[in-house]
Protein backbone atom coordinates (compact mmCIF):
# COMPACT_ATOMS: atom_id res chain seq x y z
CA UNK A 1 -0.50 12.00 1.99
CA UNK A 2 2.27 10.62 0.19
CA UNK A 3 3.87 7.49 1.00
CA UNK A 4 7.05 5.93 -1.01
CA UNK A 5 6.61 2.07 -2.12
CA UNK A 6 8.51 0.98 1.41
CA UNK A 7 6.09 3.02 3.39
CA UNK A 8 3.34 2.07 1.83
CA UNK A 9 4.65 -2.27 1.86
CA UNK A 10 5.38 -1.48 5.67
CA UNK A 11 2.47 0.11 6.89
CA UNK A 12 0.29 -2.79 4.63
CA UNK A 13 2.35 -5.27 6.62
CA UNK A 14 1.90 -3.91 9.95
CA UNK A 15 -1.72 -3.35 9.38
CA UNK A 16 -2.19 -7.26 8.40
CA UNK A 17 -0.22 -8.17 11.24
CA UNK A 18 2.25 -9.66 8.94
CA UNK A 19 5.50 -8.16 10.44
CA UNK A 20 6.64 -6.14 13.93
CA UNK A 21 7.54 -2.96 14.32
CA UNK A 22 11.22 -4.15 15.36
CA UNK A 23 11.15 -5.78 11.65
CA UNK A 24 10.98 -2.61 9.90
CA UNK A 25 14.13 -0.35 8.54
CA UNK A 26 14.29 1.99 11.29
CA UNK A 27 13.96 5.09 9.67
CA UNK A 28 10.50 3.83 8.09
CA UNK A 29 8.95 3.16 11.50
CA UNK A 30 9.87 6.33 12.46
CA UNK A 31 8.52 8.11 9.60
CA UNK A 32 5.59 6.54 9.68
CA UNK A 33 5.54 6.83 13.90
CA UNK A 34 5.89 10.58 13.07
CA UNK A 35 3.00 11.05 10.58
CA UNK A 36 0.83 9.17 13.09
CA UNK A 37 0.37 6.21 11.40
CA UNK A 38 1.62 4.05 13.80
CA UNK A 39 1.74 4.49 17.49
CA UNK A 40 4.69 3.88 20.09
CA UNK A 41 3.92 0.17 20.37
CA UNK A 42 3.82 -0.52 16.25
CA UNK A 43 -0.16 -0.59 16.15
CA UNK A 44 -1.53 0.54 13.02
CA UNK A 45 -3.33 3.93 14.15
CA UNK A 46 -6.90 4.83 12.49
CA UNK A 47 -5.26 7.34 10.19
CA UNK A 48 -3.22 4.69 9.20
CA UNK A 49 -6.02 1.89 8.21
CA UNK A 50 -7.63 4.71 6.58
CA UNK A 51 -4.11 4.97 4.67
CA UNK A 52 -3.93 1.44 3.73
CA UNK A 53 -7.32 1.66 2.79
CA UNK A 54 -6.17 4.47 -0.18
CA UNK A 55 -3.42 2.34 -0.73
CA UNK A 56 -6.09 -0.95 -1.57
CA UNK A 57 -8.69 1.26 -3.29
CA UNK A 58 -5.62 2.57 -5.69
CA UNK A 59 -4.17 -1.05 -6.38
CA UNK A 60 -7.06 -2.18 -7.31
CA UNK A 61 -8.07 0.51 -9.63
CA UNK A 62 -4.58 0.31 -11.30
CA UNK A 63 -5.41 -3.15 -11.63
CA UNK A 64 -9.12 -2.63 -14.01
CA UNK A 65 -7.14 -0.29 -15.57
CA UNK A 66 -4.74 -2.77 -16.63
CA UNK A 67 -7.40 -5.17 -17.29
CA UNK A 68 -9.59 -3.23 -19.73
CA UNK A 69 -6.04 -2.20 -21.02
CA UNK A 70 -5.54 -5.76 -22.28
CA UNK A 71 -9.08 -6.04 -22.97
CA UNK A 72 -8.98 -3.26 -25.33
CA UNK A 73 -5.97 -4.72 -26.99
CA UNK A 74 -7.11 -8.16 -27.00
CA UNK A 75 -10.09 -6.64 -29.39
CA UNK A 76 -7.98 -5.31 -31.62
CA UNK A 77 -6.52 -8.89 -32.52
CA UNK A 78 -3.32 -7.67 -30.51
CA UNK A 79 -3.42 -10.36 -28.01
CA UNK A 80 -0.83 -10.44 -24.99
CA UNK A 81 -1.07 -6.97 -24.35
């Protein structure tokens, strides 16, 4: 399932209980409210951990990416990136 980047920051948010659902752009919540994400009430559903989850498990492989990016540079005396 595809989420944009304010989705994706919203539903992360809601799922760490770091916002309200009454915080949120209105047409996100409802977007997300209609893919089932969310319920009525602005609780993260279980599709939607499992979203965030994808959404972790992707940042952090973009992240050793990155890392054995720089890595790989460092080695070839290109330091900094």
């Amino acid at each position: 399932m595809y989420l944009s980047t304010e989705q994706a920051r919203a539903l992360e948010l809601l799922d760490g209980r770091d916002a309200r659902v009454d915080q949120l752009r209105a047409p996100v919540a409802r977007q997300l409210h209609d893919r089932g994400l969310i319920d009525a009430d602005g609780a993260v559903t279980a599709a939607g951990a499992a979203a965030v989850e994808v959404i972790y498990a992707q940042r952090f492989a973009d992240g050793v990416a990155e890392m054995k990016a720089r890595i790989r540079h460092h080695r070839l005396g290109r330091p900094g990136g």
